[in-house]
C-alpha atoms as a PDB file:
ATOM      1  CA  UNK A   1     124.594  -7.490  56.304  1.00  0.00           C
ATOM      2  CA  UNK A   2     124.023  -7.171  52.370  1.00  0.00           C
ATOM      3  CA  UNK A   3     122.079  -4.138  50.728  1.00  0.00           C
ATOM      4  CA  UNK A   4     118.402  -4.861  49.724  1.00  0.00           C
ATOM      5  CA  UNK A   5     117.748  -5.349  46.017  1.00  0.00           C
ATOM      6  CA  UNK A   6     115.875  -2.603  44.443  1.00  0.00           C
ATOM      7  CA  UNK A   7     113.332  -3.590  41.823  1.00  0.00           C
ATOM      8  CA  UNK A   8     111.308  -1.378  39.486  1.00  0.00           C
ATOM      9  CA  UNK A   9     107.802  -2.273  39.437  1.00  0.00           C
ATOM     10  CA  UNK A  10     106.534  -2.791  36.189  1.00  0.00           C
ATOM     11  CA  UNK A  11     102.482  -4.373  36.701  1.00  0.00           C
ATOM     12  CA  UNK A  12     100.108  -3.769  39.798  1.00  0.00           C
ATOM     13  CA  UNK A  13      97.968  -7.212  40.392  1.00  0.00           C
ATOM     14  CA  UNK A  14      96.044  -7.195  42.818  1.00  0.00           C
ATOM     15  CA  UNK A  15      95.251  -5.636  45.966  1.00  0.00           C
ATOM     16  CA  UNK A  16      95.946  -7.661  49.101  1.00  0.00           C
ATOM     17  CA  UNK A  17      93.425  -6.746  51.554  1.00  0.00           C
ATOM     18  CA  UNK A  18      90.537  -4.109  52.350  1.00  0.00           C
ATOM     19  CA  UNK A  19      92.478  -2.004  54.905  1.00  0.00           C
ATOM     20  CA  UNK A  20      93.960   1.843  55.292  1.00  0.00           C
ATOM     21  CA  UNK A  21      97.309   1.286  53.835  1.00  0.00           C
ATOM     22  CA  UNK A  22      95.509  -1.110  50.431  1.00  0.00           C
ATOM     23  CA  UNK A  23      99.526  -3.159  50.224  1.00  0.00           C
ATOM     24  CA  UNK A  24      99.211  -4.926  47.171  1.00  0.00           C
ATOM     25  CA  UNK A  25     100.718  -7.800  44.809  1.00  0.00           C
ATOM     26  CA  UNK A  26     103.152  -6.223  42.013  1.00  0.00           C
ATOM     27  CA  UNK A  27     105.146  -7.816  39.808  1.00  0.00           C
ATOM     28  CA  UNK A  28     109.044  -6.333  39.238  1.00  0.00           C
ATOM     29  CA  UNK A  29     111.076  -5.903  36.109  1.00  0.00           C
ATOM     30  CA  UNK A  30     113.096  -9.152  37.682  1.00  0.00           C
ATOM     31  CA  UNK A  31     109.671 -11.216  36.698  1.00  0.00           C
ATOM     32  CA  UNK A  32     109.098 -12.085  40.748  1.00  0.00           C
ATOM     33  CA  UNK A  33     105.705 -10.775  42.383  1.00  0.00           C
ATOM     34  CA  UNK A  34     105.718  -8.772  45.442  1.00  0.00           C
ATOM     35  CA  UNK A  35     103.636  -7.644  48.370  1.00  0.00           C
ATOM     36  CA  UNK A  36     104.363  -4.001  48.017  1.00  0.00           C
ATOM     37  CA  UNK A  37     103.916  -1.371  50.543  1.00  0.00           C
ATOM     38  CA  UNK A  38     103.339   1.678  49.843  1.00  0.00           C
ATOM     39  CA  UNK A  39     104.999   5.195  51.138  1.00  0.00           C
ATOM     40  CA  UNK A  40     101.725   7.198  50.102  1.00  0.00           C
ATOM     41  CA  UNK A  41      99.705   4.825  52.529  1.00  0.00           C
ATOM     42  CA  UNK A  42      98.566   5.857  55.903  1.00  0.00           C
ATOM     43  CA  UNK A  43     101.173   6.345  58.021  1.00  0.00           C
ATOM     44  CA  UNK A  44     104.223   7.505  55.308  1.00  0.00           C
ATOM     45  CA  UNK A  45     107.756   6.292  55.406  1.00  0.00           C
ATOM     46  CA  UNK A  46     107.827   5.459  58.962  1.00  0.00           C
ATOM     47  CA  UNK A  47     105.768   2.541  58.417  1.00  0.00           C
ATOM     48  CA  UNK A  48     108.407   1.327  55.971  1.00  0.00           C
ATOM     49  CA  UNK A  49     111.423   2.030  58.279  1.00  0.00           C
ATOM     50  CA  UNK A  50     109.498  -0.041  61.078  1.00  0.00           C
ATOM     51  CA  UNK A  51     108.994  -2.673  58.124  1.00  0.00           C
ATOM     52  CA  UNK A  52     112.623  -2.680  57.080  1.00  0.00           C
ATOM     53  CA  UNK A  53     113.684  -2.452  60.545  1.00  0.00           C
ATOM     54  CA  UNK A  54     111.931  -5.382  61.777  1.00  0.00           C
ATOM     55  CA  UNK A  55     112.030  -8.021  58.923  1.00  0.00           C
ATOM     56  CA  UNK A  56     115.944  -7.572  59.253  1.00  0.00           C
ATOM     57  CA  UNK A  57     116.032  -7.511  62.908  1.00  0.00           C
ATOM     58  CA  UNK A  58     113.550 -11.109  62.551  1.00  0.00           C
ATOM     59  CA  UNK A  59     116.190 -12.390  59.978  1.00  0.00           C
ATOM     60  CA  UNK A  60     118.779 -11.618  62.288  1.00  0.00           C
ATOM     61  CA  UNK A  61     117.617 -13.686  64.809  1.00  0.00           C
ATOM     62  CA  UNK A  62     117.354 -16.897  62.573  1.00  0.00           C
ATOM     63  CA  UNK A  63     113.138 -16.194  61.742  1.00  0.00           C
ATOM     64  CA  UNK A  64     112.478 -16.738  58.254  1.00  0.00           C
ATOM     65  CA  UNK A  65     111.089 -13.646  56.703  1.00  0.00           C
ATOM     66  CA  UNK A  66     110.316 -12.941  52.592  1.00  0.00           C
ATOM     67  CA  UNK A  67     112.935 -11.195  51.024  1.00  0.00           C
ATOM     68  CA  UNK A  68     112.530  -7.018  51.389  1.00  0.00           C
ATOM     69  CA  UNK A  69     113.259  -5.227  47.997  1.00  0.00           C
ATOM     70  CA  UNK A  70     113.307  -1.486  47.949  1.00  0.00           C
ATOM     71  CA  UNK A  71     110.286  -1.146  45.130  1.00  0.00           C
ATOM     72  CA  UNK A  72     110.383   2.214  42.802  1.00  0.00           C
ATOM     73  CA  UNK A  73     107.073   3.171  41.528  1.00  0.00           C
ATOM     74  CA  UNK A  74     107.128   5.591  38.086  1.00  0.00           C
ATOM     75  CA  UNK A  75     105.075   8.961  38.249  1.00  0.00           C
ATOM     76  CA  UNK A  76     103.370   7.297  35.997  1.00  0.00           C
ATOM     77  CA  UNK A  77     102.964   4.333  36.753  1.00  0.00           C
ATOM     78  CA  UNK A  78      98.797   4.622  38.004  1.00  0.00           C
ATOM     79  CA  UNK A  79      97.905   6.614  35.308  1.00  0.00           C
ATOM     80  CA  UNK A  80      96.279   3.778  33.894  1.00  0.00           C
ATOM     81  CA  UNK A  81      94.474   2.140  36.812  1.00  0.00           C
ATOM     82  CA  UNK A  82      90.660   2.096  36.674  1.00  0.00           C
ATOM     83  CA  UNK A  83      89.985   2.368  40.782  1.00  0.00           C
ATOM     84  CA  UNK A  84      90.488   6.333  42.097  1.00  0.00           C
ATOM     85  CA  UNK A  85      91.528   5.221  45.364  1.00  0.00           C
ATOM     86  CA  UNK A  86      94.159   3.182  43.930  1.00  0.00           C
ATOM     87  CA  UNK A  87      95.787   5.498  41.139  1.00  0.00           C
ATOM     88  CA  UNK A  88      96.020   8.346  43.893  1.00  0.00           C
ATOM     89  CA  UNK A  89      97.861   5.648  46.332  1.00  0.00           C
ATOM     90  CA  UNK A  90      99.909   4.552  43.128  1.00  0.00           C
ATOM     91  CA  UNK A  91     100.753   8.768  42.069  1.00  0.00           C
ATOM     92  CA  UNK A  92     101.728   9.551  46.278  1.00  0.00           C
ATOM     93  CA  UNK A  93     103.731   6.416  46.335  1.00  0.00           C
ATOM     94  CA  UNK A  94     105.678   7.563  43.376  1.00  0.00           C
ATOM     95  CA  UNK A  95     109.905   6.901  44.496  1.00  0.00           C
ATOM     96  CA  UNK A  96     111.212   4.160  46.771  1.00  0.00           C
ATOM     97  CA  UNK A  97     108.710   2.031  48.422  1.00  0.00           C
ATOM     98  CA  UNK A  98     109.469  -1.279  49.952  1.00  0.00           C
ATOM     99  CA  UNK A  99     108.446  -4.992  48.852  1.00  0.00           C
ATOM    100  CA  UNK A 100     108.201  -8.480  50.142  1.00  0.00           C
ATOM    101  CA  UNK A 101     108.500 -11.493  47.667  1.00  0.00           C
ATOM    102  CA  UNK A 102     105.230 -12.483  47.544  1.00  0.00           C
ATOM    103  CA  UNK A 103     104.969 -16.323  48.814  1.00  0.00           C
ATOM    104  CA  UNK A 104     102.559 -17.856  46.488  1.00  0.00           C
ATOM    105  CA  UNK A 105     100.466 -20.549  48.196  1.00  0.00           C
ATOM    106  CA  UNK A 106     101.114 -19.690  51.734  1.00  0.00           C
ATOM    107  CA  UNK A 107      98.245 -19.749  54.335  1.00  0.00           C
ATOM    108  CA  UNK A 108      97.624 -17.925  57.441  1.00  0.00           C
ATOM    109  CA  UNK A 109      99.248 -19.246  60.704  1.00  0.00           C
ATOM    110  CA  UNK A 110      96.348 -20.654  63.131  1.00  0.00           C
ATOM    111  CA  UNK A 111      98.015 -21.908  66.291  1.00  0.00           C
ATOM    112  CA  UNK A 112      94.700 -23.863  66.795  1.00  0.00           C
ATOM    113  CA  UNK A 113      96.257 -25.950  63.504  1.00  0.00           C
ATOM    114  CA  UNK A 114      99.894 -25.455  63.561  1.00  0.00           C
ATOM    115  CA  UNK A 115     101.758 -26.074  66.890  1.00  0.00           C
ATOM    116  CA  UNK A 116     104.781 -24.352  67.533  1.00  0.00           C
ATOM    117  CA  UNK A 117     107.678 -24.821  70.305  1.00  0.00           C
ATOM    118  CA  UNK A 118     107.766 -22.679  73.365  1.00  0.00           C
ATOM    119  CA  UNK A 119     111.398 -21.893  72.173  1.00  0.00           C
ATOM    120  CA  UNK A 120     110.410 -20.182  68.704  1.00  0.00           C
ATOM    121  CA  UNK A 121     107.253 -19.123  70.430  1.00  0.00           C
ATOM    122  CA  UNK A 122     109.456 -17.037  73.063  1.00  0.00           C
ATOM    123  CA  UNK A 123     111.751 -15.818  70.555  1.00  0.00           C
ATOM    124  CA  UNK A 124     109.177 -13.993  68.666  1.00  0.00           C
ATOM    125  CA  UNK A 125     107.094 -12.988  71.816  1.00  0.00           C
ATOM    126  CA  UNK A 126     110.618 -11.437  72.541  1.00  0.00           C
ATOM    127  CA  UNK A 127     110.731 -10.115  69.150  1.00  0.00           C
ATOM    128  CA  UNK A 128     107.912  -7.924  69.265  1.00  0.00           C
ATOM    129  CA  UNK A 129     108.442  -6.442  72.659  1.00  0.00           C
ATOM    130  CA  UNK A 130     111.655  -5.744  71.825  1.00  0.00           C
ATOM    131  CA  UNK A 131     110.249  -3.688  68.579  1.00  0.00           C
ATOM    132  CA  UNK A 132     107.491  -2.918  70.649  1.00  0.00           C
ATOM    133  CA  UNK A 133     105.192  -4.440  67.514  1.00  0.00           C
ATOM    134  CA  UNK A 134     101.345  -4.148  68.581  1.00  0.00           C
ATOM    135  CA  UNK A 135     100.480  -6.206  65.054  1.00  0.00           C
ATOM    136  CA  UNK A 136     100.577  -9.719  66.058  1.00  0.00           C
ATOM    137  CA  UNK A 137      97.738 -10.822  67.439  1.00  0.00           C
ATOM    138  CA  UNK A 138      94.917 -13.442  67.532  1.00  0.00           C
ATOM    139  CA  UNK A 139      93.025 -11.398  65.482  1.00  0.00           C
ATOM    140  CA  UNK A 140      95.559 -10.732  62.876  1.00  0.00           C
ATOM    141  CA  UNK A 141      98.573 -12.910  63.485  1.00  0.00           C
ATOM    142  CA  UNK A 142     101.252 -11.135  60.773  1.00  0.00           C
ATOM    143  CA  UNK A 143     102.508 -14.780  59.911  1.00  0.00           C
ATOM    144  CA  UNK A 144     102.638 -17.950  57.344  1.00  0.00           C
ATOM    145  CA  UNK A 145     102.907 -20.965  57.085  1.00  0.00           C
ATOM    146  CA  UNK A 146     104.802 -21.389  53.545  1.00  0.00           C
ATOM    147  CA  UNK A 147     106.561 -24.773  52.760  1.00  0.00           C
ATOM    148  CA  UNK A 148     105.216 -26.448  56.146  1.00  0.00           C
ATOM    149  CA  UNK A 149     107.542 -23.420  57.771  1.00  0.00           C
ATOM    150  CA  UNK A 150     106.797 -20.562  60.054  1.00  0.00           C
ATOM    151  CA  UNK A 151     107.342 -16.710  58.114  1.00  0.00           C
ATOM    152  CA  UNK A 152     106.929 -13.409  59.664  1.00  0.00           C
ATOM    153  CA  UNK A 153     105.795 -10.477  57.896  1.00  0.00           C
ATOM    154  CA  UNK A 154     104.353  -7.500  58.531  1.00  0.00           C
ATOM    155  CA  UNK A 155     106.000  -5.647  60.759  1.00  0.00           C
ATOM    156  CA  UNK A 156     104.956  -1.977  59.828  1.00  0.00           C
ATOM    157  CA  UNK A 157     102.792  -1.323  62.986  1.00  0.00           C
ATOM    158  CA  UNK A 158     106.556  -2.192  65.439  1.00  0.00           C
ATOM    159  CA  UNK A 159     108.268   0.949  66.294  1.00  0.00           C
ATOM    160  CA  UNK A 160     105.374   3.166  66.838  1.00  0.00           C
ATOM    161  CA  UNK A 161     107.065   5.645  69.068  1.00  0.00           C
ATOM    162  CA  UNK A 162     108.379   7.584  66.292  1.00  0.00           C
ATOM    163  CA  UNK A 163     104.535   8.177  65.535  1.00  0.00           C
ATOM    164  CA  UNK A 164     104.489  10.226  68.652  1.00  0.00           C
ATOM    165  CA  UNK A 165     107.725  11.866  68.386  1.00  0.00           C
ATOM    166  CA  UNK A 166     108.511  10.084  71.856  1.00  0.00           C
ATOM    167  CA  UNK A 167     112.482  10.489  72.340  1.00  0.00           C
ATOM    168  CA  UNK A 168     114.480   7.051  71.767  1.00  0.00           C
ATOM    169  CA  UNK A 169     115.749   7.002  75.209  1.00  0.00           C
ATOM    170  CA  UNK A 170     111.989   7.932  76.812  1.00  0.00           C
ATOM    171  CA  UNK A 171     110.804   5.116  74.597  1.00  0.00           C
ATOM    172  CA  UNK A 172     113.342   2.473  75.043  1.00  0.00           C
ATOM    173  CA  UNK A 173     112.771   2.010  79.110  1.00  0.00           C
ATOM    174  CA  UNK A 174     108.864   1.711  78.155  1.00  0.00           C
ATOM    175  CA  UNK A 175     106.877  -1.282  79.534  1.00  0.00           C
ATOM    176  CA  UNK A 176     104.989  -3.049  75.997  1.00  0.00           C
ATOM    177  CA  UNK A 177     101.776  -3.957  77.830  1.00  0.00           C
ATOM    178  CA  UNK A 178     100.041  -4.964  74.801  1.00  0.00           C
ATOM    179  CA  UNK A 179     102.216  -8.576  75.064  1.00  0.00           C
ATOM    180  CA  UNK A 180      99.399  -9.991  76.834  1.00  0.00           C
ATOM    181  CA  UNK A 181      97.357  -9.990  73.711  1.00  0.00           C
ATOM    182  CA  UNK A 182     100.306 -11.551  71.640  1.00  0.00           C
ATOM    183  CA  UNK A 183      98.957 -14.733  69.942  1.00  0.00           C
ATOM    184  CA  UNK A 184     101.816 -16.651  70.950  1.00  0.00           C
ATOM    185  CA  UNK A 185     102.175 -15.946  74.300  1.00  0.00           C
ATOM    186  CA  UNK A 186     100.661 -18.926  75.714  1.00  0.00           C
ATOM    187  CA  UNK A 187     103.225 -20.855  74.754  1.00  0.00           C
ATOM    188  CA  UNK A 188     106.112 -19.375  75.429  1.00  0.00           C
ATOM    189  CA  UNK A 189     107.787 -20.647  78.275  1.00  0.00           C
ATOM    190  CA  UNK A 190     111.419 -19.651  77.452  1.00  0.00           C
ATOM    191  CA  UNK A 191     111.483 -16.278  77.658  1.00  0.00           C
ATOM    192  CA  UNK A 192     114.137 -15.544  79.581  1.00  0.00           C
ATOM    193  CA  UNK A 193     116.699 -17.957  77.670  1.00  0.00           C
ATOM    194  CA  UNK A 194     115.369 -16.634  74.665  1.00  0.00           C
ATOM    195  CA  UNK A 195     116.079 -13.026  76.273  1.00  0.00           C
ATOM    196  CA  UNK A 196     120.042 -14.303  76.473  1.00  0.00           C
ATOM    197  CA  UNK A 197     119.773 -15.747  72.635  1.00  0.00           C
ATOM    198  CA  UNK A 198     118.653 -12.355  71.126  1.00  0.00           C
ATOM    199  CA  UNK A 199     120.950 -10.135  73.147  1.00  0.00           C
ATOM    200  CA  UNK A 200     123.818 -12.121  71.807  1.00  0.00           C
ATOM    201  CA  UNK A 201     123.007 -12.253  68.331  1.00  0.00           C
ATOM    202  CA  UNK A 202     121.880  -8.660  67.886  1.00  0.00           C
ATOM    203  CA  UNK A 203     125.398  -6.948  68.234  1.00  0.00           C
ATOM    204  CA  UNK A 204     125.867  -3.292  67.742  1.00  0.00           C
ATOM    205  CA  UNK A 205     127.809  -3.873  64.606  1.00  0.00           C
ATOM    206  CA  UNK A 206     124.457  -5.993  63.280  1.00  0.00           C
ATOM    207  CA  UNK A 207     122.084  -2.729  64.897  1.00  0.00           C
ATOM    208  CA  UNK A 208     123.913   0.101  62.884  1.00  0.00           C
ATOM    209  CA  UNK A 209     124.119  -2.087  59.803  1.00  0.00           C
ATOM    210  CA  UNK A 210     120.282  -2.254  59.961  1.00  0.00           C
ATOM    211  CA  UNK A 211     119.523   1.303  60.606  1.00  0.00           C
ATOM    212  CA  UNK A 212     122.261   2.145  57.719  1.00  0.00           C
ATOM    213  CA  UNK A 213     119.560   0.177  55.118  1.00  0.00           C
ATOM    214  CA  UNK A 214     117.530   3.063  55.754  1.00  0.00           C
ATOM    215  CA  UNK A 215     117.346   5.169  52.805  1.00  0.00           C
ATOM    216  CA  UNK A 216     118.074   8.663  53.002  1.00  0.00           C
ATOM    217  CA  UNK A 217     115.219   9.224  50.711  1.00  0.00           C
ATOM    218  CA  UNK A 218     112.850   8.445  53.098  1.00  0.00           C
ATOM    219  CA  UNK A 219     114.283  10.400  56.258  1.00  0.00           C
ATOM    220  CA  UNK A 220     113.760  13.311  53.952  1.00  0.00           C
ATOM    221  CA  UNK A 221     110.087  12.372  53.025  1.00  0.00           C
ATOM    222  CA  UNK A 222     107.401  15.359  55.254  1.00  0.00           C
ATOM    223  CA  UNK A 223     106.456  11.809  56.762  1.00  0.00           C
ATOM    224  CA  UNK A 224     109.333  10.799  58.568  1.00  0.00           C
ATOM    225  CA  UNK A 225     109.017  13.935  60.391  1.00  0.00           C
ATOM    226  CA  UNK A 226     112.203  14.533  62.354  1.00  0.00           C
ATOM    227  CA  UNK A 227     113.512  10.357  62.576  1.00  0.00           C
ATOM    228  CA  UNK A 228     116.844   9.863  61.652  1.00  0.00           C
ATOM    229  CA  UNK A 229     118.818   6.801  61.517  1.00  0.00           C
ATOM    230  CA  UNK A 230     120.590   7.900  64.909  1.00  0.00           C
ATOM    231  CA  UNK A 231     116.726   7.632  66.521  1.00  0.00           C
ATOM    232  CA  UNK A 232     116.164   4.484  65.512  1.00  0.00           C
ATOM    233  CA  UNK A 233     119.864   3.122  66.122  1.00  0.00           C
ATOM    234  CA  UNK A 234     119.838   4.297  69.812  1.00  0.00           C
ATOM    235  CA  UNK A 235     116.377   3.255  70.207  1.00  0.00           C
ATOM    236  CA  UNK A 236     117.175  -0.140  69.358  1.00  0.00           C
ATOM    237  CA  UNK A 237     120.577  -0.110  71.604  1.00  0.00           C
ATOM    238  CA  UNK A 238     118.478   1.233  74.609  1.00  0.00           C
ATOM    239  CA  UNK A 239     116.010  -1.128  74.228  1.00  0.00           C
ATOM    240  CA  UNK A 240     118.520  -4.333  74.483  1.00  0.00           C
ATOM    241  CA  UNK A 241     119.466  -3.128  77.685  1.00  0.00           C
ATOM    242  CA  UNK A 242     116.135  -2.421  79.154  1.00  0.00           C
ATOM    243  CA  UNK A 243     115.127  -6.213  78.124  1.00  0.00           C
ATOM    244  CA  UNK A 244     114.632  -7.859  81.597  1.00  0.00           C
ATOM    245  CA  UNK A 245     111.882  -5.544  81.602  1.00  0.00           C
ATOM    246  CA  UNK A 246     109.928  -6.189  79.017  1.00  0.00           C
ATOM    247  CA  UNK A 247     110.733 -10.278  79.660  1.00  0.00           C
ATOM    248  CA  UNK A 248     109.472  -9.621  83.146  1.00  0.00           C
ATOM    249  CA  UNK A 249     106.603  -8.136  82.073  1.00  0.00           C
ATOM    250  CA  UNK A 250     105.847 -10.883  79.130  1.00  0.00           C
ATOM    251  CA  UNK A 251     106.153 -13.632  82.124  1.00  0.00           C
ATOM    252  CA  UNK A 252     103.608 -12.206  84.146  1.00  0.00           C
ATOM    253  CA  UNK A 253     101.423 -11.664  81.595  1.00  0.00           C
ATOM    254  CA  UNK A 254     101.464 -15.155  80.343  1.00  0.00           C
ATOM    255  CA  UNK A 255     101.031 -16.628  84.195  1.00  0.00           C
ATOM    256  CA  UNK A 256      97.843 -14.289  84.019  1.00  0.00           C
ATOM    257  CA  UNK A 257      96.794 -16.414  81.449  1.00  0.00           C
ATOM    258  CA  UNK A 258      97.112 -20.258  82.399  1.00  0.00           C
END
């Protein structure tokens, strides 16, 4: 697995949406824009370890997902902005946030519009149990449609365990009883070969690789409060082989529903 770029950001845009964490559109010294996320937002570092965690673990499994870019912010850097709320989000986020390149032109995935086969439909149902990722819902769906193809983002609400401090092990045998709101679940009737896919293609080699991305800056952040890359890395090994539960559990939900 390669190392993520790291860009410096050199102009904040735009804000992306009203919301608790305010992500925004930056543009990097490497002239690209970005959807940045910030480390001074809501809920710290840990929502950019569940971010980095999850867009690789997508990627990994043959979803398209933007490019992540570790993003450092100047001290600074918000000195200049106009909007309060902003330039204290800009001077807390000062360091090593992350990015996504910013697809320009992309729209909002409606599966009333765009149909979708049960077997991509069942490997990201799978997805999110797996990462136990509340964030991808009717309501807010946490994908694009870019180039007449599907892209996941968004994956800063998976993980949320370490939130509570719950033990890998504890967290990994968990039930994820929120998949019966997942938007895709409806249509995705291959859940149990999709089960067999992802356990094959996320190898412990490919697991540690993905928890070694996570910077050592951020572990020591007050946010991160106690997670280290040996929570996350067992977490995710646990979880593989507790999957028949959370497939069983995704089945029934979506007979429930037709």
């Amino acid at each position: 697995m390669p190392a993520l770029r790291t860009i410096q950001v050199t102009r904040y845009v735009t804000p992306l949406r009203e919301g608790g964490s305010l992500p925004a559109i930056v543009e990097g010294d490497d002239g690209f824009l970005y959807a940045l996320k910030f480390r001074g937002a809501g809920q710290g570092v840990k929502a950019l370890i569940a971010e980095l965690i999850g867009g690789e673990v997508a990627r990994a499994l043959g979803f398209k997902v933007p490019e992540l870019v570790f993003a450092q912010v100047d001290p600074a850097f918000g000195r200049t902005e106009p909007d309060e709320e902003i330039q204290d989000l800009l001077k807390a986020s000062a360091g090593l946030n992350l990015a996504l390149h910013y697809l320009s032109g992309a729209f909002t995935f409606d599966p009333v519009v765009t149909k979708l086969d049960a077997i991509i439909a069942s490997r990201t149902v799978w997805l999110d149990a797996y990462l136990m990722n509340v964030d991808r819902t009717a309501r807010n769906t946490n994908m694009l449609v870019w180039q007449k193809e599907l892209w996941l983002i968004d994956h800063g609400a998976a993980l949320y365990f370490h939130h509570a401090g719950t033990a890998a092990a504890e967290a990994a045998a968990k039930p994820f009883v929120q998949v019966k709101d997942h938007v895709l679940l409806p249509w995705a009737g291959e859940l149990e070969s999709a089960d067999i896919f992802c356990k094959q293609m996320l190898t412990p080699q490919l697991l540690k690789e993905t928890t070694d991305l996570i910077p050592e800056d951020w572990l020591q952040d007050p946010t991160a409060a106690g997670a280290d890359r040996k929570l996350y890395l067992d977490f995710l090994t646990q979880r593989l082989q507790h999957s028949n539960l959370f497939v069983q559990q995704a089945i029934h939900a979506r007979q429930a529903l037709l």
